[in-house]
N, C-alpha and C. Protein backbone atom coordinates (compact mmCIF):
# COMPACT_ATOMS: atom_id res chain seq x y z
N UNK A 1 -95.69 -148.51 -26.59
CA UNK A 1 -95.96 -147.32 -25.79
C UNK A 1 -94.63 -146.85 -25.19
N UNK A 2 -94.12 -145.26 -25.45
CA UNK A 2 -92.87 -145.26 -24.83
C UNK A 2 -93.10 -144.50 -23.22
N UNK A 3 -91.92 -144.13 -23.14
CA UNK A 3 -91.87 -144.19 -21.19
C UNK A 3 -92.32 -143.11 -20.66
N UNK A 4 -92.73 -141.81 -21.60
CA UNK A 4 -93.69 -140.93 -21.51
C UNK A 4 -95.10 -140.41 -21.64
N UNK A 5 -95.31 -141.18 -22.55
CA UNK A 5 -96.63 -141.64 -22.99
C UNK A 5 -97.15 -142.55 -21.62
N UNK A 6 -96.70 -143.57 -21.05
CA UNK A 6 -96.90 -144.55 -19.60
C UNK A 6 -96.64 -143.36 -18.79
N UNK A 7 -96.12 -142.28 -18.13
CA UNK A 7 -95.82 -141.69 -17.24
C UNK A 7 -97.29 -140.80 -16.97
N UNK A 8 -97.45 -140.08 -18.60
CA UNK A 8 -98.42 -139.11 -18.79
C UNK A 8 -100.01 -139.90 -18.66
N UNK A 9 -100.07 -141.39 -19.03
CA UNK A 9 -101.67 -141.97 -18.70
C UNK A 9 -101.67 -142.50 -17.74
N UNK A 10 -100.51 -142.67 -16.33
CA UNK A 10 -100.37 -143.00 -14.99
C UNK A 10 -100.76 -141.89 -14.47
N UNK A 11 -100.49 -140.56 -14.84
CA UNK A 11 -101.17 -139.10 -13.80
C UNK A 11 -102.28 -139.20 -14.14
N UNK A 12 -102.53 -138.80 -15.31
CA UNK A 12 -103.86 -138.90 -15.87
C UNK A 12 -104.78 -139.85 -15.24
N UNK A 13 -104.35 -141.37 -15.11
CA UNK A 13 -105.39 -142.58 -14.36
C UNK A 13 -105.53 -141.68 -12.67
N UNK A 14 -104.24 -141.54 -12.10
CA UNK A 14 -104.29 -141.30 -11.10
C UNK A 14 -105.61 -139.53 -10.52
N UNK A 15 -105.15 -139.00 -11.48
CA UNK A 15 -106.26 -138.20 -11.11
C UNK A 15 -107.71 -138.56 -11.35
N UNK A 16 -107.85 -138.80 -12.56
CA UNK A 16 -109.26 -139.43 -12.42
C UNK A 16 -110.11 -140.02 -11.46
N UNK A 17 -109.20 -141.08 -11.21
CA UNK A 17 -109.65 -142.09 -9.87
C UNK A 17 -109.89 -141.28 -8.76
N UNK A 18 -108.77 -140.18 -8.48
CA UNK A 18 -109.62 -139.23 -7.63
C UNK A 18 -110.14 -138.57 -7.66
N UNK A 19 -110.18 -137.56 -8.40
CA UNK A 19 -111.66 -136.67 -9.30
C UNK A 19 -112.68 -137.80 -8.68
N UNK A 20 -112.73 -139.23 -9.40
CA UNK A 20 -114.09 -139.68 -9.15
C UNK A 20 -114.56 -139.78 -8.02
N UNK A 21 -114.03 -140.49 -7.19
CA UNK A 21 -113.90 -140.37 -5.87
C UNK A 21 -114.44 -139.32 -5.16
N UNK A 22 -113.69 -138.21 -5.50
CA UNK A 22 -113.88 -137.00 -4.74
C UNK A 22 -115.62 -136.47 -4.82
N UNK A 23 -115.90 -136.38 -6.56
CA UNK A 23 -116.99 -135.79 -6.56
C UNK A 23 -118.23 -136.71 -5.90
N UNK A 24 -117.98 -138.20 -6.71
CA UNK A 24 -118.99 -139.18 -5.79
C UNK A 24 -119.34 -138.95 -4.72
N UNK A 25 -118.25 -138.77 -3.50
CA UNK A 25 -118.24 -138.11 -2.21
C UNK A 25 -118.93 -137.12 -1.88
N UNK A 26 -118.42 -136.31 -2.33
CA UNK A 26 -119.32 -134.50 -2.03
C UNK A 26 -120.44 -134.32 -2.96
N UNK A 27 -120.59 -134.67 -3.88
CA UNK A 27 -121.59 -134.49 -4.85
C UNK A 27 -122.78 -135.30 -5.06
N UNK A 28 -122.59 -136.38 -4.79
CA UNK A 28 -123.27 -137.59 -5.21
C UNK A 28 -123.87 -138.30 -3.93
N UNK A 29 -123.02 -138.19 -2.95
CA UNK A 29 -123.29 -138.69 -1.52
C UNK A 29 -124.86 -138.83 -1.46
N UNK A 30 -125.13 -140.31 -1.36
CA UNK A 30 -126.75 -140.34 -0.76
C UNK A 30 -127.96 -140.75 -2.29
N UNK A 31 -127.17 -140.04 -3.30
CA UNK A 31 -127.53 -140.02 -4.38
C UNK A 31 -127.53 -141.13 -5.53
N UNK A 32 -126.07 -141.09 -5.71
CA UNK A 32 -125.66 -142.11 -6.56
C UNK A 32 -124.07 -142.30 -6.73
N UNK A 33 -123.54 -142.58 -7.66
CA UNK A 33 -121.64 -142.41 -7.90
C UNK A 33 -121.73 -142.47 -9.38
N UNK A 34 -120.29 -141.97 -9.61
CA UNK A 34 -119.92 -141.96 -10.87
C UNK A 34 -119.07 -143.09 -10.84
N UNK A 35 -119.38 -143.91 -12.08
CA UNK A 35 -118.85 -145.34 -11.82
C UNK A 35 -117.75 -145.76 -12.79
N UNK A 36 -117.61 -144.54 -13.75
CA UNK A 36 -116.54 -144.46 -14.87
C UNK A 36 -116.04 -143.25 -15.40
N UNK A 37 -115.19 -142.75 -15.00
CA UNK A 37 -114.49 -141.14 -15.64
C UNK A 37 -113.24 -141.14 -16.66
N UNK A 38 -113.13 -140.81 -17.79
CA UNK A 38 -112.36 -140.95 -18.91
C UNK A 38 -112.30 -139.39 -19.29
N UNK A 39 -110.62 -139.17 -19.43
CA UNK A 39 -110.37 -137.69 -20.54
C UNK A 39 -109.92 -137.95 -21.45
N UNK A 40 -110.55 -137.78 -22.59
CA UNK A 40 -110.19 -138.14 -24.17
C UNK A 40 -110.31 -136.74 -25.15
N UNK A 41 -109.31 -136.61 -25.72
CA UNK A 41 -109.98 -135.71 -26.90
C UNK A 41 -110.15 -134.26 -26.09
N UNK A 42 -109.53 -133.92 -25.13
CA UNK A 42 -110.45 -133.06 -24.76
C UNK A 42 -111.95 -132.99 -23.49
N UNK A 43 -112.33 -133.97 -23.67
CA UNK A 43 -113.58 -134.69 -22.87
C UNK A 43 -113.60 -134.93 -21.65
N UNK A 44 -114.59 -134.71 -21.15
CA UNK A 44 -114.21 -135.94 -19.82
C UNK A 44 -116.13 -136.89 -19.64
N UNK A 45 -115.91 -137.60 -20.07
CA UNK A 45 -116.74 -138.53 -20.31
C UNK A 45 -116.97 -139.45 -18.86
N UNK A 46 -118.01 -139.55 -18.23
CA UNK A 46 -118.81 -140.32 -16.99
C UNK A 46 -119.64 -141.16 -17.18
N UNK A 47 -119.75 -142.28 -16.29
CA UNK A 47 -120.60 -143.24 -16.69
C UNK A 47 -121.45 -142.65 -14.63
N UNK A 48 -122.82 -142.22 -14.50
CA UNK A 48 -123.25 -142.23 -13.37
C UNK A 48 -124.37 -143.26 -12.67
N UNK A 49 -124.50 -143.96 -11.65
CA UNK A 49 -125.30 -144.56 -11.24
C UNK A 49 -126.17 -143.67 -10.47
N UNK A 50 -127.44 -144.02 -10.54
CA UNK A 50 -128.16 -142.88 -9.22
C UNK A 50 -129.14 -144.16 -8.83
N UNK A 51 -129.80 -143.45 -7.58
CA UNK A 51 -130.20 -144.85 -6.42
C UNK A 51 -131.54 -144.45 -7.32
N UNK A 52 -132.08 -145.91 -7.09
CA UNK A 52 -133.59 -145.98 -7.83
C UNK A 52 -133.29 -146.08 -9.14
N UNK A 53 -132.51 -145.82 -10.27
CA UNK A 53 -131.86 -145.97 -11.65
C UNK A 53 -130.91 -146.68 -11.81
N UNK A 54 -130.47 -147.83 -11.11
CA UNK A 54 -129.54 -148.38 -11.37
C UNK A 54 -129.45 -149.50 -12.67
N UNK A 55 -130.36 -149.88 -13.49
CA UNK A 55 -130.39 -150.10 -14.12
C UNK A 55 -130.73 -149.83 -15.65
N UNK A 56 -130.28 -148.26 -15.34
CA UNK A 56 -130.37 -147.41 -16.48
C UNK A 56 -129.01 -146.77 -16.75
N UNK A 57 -127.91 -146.78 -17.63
CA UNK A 57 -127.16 -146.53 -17.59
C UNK A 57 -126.96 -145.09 -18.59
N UNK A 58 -126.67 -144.34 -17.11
CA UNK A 58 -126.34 -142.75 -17.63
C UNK A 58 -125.19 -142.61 -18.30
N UNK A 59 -124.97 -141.69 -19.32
CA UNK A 59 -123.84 -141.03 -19.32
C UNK A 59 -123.91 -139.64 -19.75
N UNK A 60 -122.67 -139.20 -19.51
CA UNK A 60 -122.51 -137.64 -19.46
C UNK A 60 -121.02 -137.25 -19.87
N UNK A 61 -120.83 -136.31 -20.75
CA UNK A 61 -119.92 -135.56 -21.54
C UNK A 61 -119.43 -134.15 -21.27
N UNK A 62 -118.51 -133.71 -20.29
CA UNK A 62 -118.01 -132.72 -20.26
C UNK A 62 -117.34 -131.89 -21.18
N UNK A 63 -117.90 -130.93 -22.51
CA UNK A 63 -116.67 -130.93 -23.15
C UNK A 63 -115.44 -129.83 -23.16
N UNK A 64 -116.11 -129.06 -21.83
CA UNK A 64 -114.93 -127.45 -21.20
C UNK A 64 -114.37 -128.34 -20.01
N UNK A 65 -112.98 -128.41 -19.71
CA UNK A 65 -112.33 -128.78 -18.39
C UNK A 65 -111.32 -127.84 -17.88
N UNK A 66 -111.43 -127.11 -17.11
CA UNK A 66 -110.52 -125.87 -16.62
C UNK A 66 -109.93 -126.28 -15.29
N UNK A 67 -108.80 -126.35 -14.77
CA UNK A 67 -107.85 -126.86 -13.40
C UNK A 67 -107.33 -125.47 -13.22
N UNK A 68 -107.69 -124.96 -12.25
CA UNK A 68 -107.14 -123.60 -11.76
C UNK A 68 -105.58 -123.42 -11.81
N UNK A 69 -104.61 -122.39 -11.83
CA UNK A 69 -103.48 -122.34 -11.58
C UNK A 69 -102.66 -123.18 -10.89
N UNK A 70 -103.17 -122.88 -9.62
CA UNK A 70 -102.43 -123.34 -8.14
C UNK A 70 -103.19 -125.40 -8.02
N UNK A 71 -104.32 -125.47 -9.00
CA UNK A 71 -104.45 -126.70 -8.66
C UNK A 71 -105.51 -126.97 -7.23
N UNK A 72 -106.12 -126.02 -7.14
CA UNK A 72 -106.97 -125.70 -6.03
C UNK A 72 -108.27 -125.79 -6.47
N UNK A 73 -108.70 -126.02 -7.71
CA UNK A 73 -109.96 -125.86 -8.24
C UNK A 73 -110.16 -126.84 -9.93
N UNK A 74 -111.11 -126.89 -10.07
CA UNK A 74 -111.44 -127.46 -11.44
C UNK A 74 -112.76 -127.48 -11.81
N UNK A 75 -113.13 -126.32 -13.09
CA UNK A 75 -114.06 -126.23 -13.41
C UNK A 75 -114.84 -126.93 -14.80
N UNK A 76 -116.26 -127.48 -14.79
CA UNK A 76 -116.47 -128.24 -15.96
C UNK A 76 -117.65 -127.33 -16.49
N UNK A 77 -118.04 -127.79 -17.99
CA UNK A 77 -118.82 -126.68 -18.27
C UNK A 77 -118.98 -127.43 -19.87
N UNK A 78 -120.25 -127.11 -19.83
CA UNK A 78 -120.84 -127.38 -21.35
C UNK A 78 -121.11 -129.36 -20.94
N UNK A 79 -122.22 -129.70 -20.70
CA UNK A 79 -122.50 -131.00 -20.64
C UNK A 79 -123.35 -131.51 -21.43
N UNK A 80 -123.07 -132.79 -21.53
CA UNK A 80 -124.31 -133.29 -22.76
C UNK A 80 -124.60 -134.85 -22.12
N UNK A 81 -125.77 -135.45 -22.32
CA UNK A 81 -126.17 -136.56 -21.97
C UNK A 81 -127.08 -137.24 -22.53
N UNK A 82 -127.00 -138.50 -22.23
CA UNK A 82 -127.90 -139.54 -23.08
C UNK A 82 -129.25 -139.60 -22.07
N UNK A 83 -129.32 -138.80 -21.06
CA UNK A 83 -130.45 -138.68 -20.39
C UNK A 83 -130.92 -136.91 -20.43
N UNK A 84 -131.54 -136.43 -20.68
CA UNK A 84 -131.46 -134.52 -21.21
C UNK A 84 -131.77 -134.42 -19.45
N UNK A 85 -132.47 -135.33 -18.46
CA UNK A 85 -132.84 -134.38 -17.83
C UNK A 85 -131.38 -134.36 -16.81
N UNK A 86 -130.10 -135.40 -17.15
CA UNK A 86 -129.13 -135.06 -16.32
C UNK A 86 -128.39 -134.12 -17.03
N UNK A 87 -128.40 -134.14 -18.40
CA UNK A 87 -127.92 -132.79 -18.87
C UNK A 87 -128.06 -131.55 -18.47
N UNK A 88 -129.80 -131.53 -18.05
CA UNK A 88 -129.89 -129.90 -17.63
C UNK A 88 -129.44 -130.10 -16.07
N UNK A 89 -129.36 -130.70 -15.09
CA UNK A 89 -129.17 -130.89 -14.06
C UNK A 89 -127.65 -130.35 -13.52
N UNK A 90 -126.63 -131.05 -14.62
CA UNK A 90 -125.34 -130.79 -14.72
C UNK A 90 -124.84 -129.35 -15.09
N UNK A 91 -125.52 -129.00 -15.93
CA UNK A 91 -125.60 -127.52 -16.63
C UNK A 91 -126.09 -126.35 -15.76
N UNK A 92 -127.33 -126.58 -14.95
CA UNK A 92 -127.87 -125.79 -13.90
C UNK A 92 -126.89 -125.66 -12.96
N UNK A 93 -126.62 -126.76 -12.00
CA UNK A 93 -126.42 -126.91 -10.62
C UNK A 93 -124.63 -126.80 -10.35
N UNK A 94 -124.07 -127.87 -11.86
CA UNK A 94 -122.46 -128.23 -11.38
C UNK A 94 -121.74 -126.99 -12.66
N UNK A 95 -121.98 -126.67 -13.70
CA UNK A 95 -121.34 -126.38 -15.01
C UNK A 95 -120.76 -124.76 -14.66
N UNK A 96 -119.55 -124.73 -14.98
CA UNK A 96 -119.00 -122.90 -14.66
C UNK A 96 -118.75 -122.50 -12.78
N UNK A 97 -119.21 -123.47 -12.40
CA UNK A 97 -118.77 -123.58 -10.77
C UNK A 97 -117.40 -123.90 -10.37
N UNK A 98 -116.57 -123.38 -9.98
CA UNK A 98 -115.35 -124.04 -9.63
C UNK A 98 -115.42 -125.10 -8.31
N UNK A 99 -115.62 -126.25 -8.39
CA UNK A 99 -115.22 -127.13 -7.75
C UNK A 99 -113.73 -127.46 -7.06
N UNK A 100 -113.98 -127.24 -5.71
CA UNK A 100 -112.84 -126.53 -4.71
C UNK A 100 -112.36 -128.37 -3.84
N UNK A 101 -110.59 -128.10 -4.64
CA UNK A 101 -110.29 -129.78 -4.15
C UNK A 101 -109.54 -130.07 -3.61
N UNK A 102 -109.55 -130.95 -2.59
CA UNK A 102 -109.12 -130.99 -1.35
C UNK A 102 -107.46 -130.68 -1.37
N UNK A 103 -107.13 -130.27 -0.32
CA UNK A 103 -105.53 -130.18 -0.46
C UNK A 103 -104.51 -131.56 -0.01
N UNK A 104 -103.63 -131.42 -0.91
CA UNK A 104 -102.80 -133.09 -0.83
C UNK A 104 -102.55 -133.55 -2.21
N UNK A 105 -102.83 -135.14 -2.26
CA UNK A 105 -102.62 -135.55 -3.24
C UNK A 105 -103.86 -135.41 -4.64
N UNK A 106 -104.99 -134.95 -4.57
CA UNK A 106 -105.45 -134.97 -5.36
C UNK A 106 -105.11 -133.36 -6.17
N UNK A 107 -104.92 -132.27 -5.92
CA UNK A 107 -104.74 -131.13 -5.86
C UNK A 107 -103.06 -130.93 -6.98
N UNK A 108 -102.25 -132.23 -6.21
CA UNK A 108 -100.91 -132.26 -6.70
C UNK A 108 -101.04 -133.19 -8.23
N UNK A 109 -101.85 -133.96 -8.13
CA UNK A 109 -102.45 -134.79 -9.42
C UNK A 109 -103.34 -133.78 -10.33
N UNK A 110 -104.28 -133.03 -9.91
CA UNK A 110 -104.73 -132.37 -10.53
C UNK A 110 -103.83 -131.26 -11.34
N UNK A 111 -102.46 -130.94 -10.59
CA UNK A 111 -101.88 -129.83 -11.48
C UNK A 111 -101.08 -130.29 -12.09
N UNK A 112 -100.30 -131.99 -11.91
CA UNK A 112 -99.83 -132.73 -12.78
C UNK A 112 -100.71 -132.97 -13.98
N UNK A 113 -101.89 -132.65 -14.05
CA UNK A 113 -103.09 -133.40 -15.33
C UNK A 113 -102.90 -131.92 -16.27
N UNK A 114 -103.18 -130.86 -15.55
CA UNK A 114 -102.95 -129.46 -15.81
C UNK A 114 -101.69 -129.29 -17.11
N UNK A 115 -100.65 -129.91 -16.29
CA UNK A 115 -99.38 -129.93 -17.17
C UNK A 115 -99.41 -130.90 -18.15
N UNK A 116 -99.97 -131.79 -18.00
CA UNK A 116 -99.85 -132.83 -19.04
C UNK A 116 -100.61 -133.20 -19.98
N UNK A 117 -102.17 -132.67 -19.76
CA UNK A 117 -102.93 -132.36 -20.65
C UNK A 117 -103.04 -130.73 -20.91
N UNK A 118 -102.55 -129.82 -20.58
CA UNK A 118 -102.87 -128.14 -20.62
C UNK A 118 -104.23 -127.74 -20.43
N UNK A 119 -104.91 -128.57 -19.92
CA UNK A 119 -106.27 -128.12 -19.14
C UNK A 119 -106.26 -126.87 -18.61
């Protein structure tokens, strides 16, 4: 692996972890968490827990990821799931919404991901 390739999946880890974080937080609060977030290919692939289902393991497939200009926003869109009814859930409620992110370090990671994947 050379020293760019390690630079570019260190932002990349680093945003994720807060993406996950973040949405778990505001989104999920009370609900459940997202317990695994991966961008591959294009993707951004979730593994979600929800309370009362914890032993059903969701997942969910983002396959539009849009990071606003300034890094102030990030929108997902087009979802697919191994459960349909979190598919439509995701598609209704979260999909084509710009999700508004906090200012600091996740914001500065997010427009590092921007640049490094062209999201």
């Amino acid at each position: 692996m050379g020293f760019l390739s390690a630079v570019r999946d260190t932002a990349v880890s680093g945003v994720l972890q807060r993406l996950r974080s973040f949405l778990s937080e505001n989104y999920l609060a009370g609900i459940g968490t997202i317990t695994d977030l991966r961008y591959e290919s294009g993707r951004l692939s979730m593994r979600i827990s929800l309370l009362g289902l914890e032993d059903r393991e969701i997942e969910a497939v983002c396959s539009r990821v849009s990071i606003a200009p300034d890094g102030s926003s990030i929108t997902l869109s087009d979802f697919t799931s191994n459960m349909p009814f979190m598919a439509t859930i995701l598609n209704r409620y979260l999909a084509s919404a710009p999700l508004t992110l906090p200012e600091g370090n996740v914001r500065t990671f997010a427009l590092t991901a921007k640049k490094v994947l062209g999201v």
